[in-house]
C-alpha atoms as a PDB file:
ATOM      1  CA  UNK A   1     -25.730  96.484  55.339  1.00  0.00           C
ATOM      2  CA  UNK A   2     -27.210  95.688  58.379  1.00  0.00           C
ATOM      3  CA  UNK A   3     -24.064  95.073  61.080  1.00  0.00           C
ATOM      4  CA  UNK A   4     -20.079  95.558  60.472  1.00  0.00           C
ATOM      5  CA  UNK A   5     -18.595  92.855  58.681  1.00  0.00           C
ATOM      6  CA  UNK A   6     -15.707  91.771  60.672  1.00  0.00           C
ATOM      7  CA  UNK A   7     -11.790  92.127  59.429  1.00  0.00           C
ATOM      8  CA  UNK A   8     -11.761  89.146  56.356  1.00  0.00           C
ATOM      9  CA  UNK A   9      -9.332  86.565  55.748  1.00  0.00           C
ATOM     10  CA  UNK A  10     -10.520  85.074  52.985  1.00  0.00           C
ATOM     11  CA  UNK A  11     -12.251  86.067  50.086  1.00  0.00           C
ATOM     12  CA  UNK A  12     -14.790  83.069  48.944  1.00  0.00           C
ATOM     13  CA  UNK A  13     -15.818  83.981  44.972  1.00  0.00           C
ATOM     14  CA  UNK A  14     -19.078  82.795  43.188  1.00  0.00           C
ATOM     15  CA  UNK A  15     -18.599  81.635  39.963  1.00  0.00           C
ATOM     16  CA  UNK A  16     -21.164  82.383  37.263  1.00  0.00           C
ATOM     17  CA  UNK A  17     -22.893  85.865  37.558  1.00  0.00           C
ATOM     18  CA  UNK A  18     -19.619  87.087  39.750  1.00  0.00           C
ATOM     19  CA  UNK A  19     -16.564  86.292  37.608  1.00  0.00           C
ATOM     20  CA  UNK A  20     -18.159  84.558  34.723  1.00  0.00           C
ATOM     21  CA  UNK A  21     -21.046  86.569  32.873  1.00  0.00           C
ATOM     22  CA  UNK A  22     -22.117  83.755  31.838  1.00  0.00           C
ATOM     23  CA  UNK A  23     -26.054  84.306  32.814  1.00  0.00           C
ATOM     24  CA  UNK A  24     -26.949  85.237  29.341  1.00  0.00           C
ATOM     25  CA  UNK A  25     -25.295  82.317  27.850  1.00  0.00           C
ATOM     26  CA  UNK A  26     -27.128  80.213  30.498  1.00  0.00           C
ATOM     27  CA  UNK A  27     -30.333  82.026  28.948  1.00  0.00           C
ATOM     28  CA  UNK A  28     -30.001  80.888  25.325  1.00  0.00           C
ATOM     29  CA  UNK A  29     -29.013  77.737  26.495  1.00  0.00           C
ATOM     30  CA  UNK A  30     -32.691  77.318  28.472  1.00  0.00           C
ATOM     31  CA  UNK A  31     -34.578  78.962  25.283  1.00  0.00           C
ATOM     32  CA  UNK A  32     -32.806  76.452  22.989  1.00  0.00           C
ATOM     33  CA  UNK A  33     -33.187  73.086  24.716  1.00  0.00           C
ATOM     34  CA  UNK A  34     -36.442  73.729  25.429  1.00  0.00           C
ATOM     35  CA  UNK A  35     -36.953  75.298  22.078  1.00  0.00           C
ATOM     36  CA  UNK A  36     -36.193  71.698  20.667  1.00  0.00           C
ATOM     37  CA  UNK A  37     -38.424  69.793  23.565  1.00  0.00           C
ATOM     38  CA  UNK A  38     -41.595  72.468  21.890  1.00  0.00           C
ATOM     39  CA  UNK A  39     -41.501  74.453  25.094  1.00  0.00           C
ATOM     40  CA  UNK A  40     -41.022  78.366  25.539  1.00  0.00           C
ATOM     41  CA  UNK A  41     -38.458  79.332  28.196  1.00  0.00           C
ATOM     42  CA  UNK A  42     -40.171  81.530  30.741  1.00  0.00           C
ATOM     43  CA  UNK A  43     -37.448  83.072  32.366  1.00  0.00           C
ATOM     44  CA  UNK A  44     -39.291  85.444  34.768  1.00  0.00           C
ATOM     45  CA  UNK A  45     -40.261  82.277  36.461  1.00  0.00           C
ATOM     46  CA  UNK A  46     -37.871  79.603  35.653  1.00  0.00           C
ATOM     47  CA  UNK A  47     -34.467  81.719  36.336  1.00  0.00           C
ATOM     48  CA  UNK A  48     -34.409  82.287  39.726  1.00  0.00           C
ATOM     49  CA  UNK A  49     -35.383  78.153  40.270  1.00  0.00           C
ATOM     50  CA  UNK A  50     -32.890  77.362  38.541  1.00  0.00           C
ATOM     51  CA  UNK A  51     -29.804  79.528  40.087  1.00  0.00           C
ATOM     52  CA  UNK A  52     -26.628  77.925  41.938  1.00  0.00           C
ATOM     53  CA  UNK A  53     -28.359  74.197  40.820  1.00  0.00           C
ATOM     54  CA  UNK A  54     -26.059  71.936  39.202  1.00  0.00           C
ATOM     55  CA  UNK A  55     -26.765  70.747  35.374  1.00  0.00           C
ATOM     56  CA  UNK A  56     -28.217  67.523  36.895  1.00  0.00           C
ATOM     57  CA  UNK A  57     -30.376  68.926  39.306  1.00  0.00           C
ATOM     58  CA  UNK A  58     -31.198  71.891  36.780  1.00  0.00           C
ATOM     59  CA  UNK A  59     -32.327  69.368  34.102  1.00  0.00           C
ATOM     60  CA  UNK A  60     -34.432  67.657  36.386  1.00  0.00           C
ATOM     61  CA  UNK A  61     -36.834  70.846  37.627  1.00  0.00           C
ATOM     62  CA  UNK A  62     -37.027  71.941  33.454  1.00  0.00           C
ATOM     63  CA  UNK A  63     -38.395  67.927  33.195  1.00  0.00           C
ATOM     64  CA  UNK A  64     -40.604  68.939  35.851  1.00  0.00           C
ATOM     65  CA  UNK A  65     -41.830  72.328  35.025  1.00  0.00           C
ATOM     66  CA  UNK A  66     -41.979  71.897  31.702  1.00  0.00           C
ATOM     67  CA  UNK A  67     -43.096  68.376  31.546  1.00  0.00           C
ATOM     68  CA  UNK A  68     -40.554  66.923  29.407  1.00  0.00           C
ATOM     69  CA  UNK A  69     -40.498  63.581  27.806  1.00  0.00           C
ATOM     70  CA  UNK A  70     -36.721  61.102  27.613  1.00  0.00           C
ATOM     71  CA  UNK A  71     -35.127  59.926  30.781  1.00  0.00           C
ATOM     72  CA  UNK A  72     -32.963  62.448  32.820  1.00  0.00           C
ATOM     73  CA  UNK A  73     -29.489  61.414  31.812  1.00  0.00           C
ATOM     74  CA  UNK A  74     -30.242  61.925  28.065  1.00  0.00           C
ATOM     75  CA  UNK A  75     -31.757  64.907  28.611  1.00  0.00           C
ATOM     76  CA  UNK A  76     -29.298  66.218  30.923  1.00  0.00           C
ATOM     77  CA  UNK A  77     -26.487  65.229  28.081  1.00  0.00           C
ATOM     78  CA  UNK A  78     -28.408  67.254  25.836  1.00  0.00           C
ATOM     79  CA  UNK A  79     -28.362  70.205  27.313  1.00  0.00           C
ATOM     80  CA  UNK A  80     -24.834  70.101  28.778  1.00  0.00           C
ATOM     81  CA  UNK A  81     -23.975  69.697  24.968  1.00  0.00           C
ATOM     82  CA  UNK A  82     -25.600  72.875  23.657  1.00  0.00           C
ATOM     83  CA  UNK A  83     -24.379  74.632  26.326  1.00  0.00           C
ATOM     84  CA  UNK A  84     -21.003  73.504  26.219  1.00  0.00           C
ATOM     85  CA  UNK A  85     -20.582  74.984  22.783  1.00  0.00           C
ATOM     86  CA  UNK A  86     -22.108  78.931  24.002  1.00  0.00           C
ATOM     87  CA  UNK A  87     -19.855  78.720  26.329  1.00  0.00           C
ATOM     88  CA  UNK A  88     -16.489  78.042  24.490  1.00  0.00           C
ATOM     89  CA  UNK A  89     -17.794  81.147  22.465  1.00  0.00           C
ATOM     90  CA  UNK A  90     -19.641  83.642  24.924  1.00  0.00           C
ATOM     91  CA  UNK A  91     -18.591  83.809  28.081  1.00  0.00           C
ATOM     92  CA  UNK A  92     -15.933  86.925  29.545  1.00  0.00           C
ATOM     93  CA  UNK A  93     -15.300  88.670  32.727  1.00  0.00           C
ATOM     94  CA  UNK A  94     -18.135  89.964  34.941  1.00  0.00           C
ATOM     95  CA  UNK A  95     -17.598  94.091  34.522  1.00  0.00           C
ATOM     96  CA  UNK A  96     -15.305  95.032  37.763  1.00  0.00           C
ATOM     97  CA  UNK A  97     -13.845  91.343  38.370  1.00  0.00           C
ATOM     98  CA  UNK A  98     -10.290  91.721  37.377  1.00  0.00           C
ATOM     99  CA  UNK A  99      -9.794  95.289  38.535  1.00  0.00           C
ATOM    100  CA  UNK A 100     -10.919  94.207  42.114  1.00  0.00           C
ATOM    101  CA  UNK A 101      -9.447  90.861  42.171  1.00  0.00           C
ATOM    102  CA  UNK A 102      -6.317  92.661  41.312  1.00  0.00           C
ATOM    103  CA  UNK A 103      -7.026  94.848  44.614  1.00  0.00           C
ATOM    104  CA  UNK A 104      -7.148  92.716  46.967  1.00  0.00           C
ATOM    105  CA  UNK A 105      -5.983  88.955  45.769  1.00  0.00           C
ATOM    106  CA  UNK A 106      -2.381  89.654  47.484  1.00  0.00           C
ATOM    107  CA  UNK A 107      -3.848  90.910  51.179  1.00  0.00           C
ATOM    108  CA  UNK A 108      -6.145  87.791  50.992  1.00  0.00           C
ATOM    109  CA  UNK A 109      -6.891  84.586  50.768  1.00  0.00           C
ATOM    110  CA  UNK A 110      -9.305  83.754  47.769  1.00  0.00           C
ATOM    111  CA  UNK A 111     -11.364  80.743  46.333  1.00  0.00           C
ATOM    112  CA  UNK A 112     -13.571  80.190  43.650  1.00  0.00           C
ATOM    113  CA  UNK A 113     -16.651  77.996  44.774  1.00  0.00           C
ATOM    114  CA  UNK A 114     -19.250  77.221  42.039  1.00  0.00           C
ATOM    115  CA  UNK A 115     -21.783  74.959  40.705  1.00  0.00           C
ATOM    116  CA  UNK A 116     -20.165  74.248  37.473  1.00  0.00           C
ATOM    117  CA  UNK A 117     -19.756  70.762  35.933  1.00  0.00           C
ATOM    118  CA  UNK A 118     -15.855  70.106  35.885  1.00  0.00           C
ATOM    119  CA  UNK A 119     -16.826  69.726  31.939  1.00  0.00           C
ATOM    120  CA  UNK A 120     -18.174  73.128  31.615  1.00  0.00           C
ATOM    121  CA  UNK A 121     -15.666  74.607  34.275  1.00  0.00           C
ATOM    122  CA  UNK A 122     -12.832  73.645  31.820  1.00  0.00           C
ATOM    123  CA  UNK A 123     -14.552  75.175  28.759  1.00  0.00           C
ATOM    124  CA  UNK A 124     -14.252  77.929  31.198  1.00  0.00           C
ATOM    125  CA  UNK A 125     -11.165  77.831  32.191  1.00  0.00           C
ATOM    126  CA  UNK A 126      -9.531  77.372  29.014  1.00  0.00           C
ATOM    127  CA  UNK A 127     -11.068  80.576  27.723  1.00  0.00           C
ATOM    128  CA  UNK A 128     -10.199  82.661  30.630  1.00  0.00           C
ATOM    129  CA  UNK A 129      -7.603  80.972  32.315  1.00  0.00           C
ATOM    130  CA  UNK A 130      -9.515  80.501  35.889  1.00  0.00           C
ATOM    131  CA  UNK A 131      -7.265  78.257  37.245  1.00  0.00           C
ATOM    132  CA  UNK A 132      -3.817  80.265  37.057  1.00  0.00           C
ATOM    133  CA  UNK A 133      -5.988  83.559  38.631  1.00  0.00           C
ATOM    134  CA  UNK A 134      -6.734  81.569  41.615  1.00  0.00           C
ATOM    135  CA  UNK A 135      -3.829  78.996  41.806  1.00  0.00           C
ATOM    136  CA  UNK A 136      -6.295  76.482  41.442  1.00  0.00           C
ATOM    137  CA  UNK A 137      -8.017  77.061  44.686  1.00  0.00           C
ATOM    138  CA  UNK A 138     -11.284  76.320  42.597  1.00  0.00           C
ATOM    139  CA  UNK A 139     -14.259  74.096  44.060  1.00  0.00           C
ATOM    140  CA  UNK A 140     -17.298  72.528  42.624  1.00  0.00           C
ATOM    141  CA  UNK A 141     -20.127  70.790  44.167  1.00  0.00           C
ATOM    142  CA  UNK A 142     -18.717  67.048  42.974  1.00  0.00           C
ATOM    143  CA  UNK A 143     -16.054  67.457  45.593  1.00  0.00           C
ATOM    144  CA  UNK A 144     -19.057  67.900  48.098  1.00  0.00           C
ATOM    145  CA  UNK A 145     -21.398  65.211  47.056  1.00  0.00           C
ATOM    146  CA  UNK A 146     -23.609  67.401  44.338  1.00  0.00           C
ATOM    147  CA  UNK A 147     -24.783  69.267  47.452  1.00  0.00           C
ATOM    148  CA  UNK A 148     -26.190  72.087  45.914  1.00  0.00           C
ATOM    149  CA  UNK A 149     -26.785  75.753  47.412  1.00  0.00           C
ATOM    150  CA  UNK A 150     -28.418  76.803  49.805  1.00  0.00           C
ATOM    151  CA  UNK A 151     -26.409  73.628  51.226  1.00  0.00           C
ATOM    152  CA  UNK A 152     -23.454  75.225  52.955  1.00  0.00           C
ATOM    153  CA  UNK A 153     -20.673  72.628  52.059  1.00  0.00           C
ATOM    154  CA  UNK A 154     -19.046  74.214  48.741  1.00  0.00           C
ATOM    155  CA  UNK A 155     -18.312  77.358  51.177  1.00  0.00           C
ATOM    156  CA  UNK A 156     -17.138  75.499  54.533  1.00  0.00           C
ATOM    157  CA  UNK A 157     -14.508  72.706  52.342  1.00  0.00           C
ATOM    158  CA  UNK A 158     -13.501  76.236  50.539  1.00  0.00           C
ATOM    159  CA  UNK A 159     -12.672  77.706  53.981  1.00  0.00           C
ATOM    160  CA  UNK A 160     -11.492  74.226  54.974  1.00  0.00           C
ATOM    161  CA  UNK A 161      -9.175  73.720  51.729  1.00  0.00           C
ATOM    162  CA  UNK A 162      -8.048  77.591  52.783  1.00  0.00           C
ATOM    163  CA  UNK A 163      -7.179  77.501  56.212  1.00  0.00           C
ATOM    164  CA  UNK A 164      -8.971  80.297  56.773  1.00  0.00           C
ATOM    165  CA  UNK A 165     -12.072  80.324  59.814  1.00  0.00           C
ATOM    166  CA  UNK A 166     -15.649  80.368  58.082  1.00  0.00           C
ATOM    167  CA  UNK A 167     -15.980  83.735  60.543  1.00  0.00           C
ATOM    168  CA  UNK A 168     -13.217  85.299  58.638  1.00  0.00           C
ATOM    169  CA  UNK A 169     -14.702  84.102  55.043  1.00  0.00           C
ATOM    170  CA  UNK A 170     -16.810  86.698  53.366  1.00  0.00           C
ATOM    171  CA  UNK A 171     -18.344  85.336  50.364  1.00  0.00           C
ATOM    172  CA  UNK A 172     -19.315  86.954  47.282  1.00  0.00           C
ATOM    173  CA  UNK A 173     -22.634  85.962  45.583  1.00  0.00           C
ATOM    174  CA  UNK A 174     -24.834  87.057  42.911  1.00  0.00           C
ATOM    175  CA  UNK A 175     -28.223  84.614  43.889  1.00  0.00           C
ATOM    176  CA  UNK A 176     -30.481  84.176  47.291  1.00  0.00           C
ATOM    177  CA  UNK A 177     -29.747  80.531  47.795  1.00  0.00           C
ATOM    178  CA  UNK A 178     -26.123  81.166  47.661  1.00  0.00           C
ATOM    179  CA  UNK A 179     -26.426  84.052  50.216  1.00  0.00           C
ATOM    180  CA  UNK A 180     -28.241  81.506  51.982  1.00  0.00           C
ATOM    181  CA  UNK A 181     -25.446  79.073  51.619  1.00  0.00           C
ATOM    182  CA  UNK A 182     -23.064  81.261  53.073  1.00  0.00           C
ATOM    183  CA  UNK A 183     -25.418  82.418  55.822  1.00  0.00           C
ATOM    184  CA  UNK A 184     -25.381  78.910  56.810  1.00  0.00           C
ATOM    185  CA  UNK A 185     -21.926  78.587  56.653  1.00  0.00           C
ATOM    186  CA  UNK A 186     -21.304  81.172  59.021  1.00  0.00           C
ATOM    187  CA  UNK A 187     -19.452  83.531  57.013  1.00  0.00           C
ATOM    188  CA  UNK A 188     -20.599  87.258  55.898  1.00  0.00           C
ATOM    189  CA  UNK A 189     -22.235  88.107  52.357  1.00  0.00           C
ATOM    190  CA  UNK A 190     -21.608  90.492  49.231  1.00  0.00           C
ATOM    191  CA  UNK A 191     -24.202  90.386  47.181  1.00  0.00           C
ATOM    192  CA  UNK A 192     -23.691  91.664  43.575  1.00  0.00           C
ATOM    193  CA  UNK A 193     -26.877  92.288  41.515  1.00  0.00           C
ATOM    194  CA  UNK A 194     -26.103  91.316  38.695  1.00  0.00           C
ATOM    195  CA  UNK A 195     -28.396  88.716  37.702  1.00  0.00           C
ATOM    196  CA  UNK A 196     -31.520  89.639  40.618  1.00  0.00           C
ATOM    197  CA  UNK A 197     -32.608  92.463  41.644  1.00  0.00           C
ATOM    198  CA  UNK A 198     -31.790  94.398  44.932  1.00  0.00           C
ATOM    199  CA  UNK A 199     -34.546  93.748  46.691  1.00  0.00           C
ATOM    200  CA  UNK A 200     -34.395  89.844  46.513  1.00  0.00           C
ATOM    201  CA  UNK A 201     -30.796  90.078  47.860  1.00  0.00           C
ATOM    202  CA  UNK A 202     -31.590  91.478  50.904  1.00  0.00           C
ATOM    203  CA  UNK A 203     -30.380  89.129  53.400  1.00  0.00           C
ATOM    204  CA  UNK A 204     -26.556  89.542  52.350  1.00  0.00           C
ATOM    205  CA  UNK A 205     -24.849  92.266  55.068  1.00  0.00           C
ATOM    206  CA  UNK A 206     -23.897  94.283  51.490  1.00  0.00           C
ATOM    207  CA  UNK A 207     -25.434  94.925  48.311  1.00  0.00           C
ATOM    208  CA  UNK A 208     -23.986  96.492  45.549  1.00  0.00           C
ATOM    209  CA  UNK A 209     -24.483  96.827  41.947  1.00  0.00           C
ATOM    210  CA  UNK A 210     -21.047  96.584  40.665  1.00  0.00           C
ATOM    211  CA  UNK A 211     -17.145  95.317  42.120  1.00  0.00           C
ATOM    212  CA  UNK A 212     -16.645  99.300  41.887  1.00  0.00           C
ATOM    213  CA  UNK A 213     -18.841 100.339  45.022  1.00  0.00           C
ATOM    214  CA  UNK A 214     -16.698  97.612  47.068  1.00  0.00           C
ATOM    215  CA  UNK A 215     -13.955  98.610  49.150  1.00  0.00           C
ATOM    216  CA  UNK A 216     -11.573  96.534  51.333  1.00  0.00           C
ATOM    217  CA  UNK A 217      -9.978  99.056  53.114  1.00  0.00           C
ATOM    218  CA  UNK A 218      -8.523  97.808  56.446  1.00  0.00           C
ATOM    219  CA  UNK A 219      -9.432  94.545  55.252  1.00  0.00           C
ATOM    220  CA  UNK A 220     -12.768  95.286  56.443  1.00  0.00           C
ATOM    221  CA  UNK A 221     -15.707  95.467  53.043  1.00  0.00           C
ATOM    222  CA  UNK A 222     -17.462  98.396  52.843  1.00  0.00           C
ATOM    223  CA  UNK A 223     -19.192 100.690  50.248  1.00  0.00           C
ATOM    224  CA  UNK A 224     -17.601 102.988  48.383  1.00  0.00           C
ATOM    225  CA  UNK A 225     -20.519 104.967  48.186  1.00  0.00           C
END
């Protein structure tokens, strides 16, 4: 943590990798579209490319990378339809969420800001009732033009929709280009490592490797280390 995060208003939440472990679902997803395109899913170098994109823009760098043939809307379809179905089966909690929601949801303001499809965010949802945890305070990029992270406008019409300053936000992320989002939105970063490693989250002002090492004391994050 490289400077004191200042007393927080608001509490902005990733999605996917943060609340939702939904990064290995996300995996077979990849290996089995482009299982049936005759392609091998290289995650080492694919995964972190395809991070905090939306299922458009996701589709559209695997058509590129991989060289696959069909026009982007079809293949976009197809994968939003196998991945639909992993996720009405295989997605929970990220270990840590609910005990430190629980902590601190009542002392602050909190948001859910993600890159989800509104389809998949109400597979979601309906499995583990997102929208009654957060009273519905839950944004995706279609209500800020598909502008994807490291774009800063999921995170400032959070704050907006919030009341809360972006200097008061701290926002809790899982992926560089949504530290980078936040960054840009002027608000200070958690990162949680729970889908890269450490050392590629550096530019958050915390990293930790679990909800467990993160305490709110004073209102103020800080490790509990």
């Amino acid at each position: 943590m490289s400077e004191p995060i200042p007393p927080v208003d608001a509490i902005i939440f990733d999605c996917e990798g943060v609340v939702v472990d939904s990064e290995p679902v996300w995996d077979l997803g990849q290996a089995e579209f482009l299982r049936r395109h005759g392609r091998v899913y290289d995650r080492a170098s694919i995964k972190p490319r395809l991070t905090g994109r939306s299922l458009l823009e996701g589709t559209r760098l695997l058509q590129e990378v991989c060289a696959l043939e069909g026009g982007l809307e079809e293949l976009t379809a197809e994968r939003l339809a196998i991945v639909r179905e992993l996720f009405a089966d295989g997605v929970g909690f990220v270990w840590g969420f609910q005990e430190f929601f629980e902590d601190v949801r009542d002392a602050h303001r909190t948001a859910l800001a993600t890159a989800l499809t509104p389809e998949l965010l109400a597979v979601v949802d309906r499995r583990l009732g997102l929208a009654d945890l957060f009273d519905d305070r839950i944004y995706d990029i279609e209500t800020v033009g598909c502008r994807s992270k490291p774009h800063p406008d999921i995170f400032l019409h959070a704050a907006e929709q919030l009341g809360s300053d972006p200097r008061g936000c701290v926002v809790i992320e899982d992926a560089p280009q949504g530290i980078e989002a936040a960054r840009r939105a002027g608000m200070a970063t958690i990162a949680l490592a729970s889908t890269h490693r450490r050392d590629e989250l550096a530019d958050a002002d915390m990293v930790v490797d679990s909800f467990a090492e993160i305490s709110m004391a004073k209102g103020q994050p800080g490790s509990r280390r």
